[in-house]
N, C-alpha and C. Protein backbone atom coordinates (compact mmCIF):
# COMPACT_ATOMS: atom_id res chain seq x y z
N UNK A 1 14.64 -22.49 15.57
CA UNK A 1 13.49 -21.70 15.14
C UNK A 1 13.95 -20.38 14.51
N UNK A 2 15.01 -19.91 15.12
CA UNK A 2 15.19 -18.63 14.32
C UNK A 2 15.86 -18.97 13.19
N UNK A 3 16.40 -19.57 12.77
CA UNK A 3 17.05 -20.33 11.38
C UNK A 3 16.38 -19.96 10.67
N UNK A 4 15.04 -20.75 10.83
CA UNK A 4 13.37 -20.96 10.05
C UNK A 4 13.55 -19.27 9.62
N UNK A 5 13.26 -18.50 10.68
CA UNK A 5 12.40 -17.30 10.40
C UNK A 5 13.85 -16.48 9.19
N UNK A 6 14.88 -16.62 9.70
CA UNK A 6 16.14 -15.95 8.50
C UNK A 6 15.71 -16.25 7.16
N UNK A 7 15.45 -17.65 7.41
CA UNK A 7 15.53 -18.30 5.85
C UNK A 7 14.41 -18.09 5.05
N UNK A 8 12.89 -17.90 5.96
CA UNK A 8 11.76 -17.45 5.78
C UNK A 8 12.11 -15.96 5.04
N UNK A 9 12.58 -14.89 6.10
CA UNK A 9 12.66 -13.52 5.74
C UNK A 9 13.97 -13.43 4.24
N UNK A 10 14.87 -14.24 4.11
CA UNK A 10 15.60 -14.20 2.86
C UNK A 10 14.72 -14.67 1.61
N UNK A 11 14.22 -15.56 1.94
CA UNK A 11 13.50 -15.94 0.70
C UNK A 11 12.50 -15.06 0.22
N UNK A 12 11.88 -14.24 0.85
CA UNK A 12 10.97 -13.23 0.83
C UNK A 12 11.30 -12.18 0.24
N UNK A 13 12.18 -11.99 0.84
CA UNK A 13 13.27 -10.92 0.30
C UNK A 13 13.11 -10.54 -1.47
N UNK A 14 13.99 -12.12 -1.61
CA UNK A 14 14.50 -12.53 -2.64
C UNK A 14 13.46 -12.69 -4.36
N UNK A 15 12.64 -13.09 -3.05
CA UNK A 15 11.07 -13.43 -4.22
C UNK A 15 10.67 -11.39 -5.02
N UNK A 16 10.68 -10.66 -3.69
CA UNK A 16 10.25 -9.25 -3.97
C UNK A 16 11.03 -8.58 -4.74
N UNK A 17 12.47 -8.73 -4.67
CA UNK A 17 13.42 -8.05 -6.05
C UNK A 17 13.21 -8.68 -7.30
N UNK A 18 12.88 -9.95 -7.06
CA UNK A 18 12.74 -10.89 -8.43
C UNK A 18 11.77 -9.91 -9.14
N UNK A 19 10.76 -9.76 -8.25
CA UNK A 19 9.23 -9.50 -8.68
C UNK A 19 9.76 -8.02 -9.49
N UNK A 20 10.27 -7.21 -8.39
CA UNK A 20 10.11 -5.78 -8.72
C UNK A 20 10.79 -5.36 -10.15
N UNK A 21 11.61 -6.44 -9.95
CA UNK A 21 12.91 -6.36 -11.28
C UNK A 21 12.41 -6.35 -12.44
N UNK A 22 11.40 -7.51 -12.40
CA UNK A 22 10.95 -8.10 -13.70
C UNK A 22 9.60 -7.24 -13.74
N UNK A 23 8.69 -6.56 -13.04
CA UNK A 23 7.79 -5.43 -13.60
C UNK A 23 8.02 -4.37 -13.62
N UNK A 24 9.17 -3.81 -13.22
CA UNK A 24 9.29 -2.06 -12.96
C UNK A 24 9.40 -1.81 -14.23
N UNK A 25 10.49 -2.45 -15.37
CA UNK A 25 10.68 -1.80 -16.60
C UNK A 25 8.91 -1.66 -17.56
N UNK A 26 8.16 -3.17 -16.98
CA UNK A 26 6.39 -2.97 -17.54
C UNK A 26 6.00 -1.78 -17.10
N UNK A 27 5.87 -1.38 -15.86
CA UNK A 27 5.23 -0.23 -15.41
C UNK A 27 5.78 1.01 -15.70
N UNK A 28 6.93 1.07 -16.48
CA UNK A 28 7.79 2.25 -16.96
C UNK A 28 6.78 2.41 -18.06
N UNK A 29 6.74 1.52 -19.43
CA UNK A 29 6.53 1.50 -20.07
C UNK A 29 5.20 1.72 -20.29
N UNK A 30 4.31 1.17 -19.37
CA UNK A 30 2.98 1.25 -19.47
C UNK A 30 2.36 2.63 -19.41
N UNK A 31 3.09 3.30 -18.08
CA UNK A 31 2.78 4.26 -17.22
C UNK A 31 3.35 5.53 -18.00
N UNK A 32 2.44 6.50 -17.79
CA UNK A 32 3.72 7.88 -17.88
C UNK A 32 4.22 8.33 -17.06
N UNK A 33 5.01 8.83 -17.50
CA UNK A 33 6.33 9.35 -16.23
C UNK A 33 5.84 10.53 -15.45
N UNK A 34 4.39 11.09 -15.90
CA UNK A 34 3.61 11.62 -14.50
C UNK A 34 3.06 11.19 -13.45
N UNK A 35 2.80 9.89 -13.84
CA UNK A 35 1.91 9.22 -12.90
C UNK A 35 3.01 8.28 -12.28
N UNK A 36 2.57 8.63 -10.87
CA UNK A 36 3.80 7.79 -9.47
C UNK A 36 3.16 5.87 -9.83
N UNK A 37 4.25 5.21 -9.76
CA UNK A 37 4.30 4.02 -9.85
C UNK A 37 3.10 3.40 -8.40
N UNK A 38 1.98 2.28 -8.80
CA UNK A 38 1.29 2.20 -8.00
C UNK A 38 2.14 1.21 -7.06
N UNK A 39 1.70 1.24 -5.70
CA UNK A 39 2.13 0.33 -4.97
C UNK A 39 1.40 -1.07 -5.06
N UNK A 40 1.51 -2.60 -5.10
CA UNK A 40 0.92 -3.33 -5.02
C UNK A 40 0.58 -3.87 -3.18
């Protein structure tokens, strides 16, 4: 069972840098550099 939950919490992980990676440079761009990046 704890296997499960590692492999659970890596993949999660993994999914959220994907994510952040591939919109932070959108939200650079979108956003001005006054306004704080929103949290989702």
């Amino acid at each position: 069972m704890v296997v499960v939950v590692v492999v659970v919490v890596v993949v999660v992980v993994v999914v959220v840098v994907v994510v952040v990676s591939g919109l932070a440079p959108r939200w650079a761009a979108k956003q001005p550099q006054n306004q704080p990046l929103q949290s989702v």
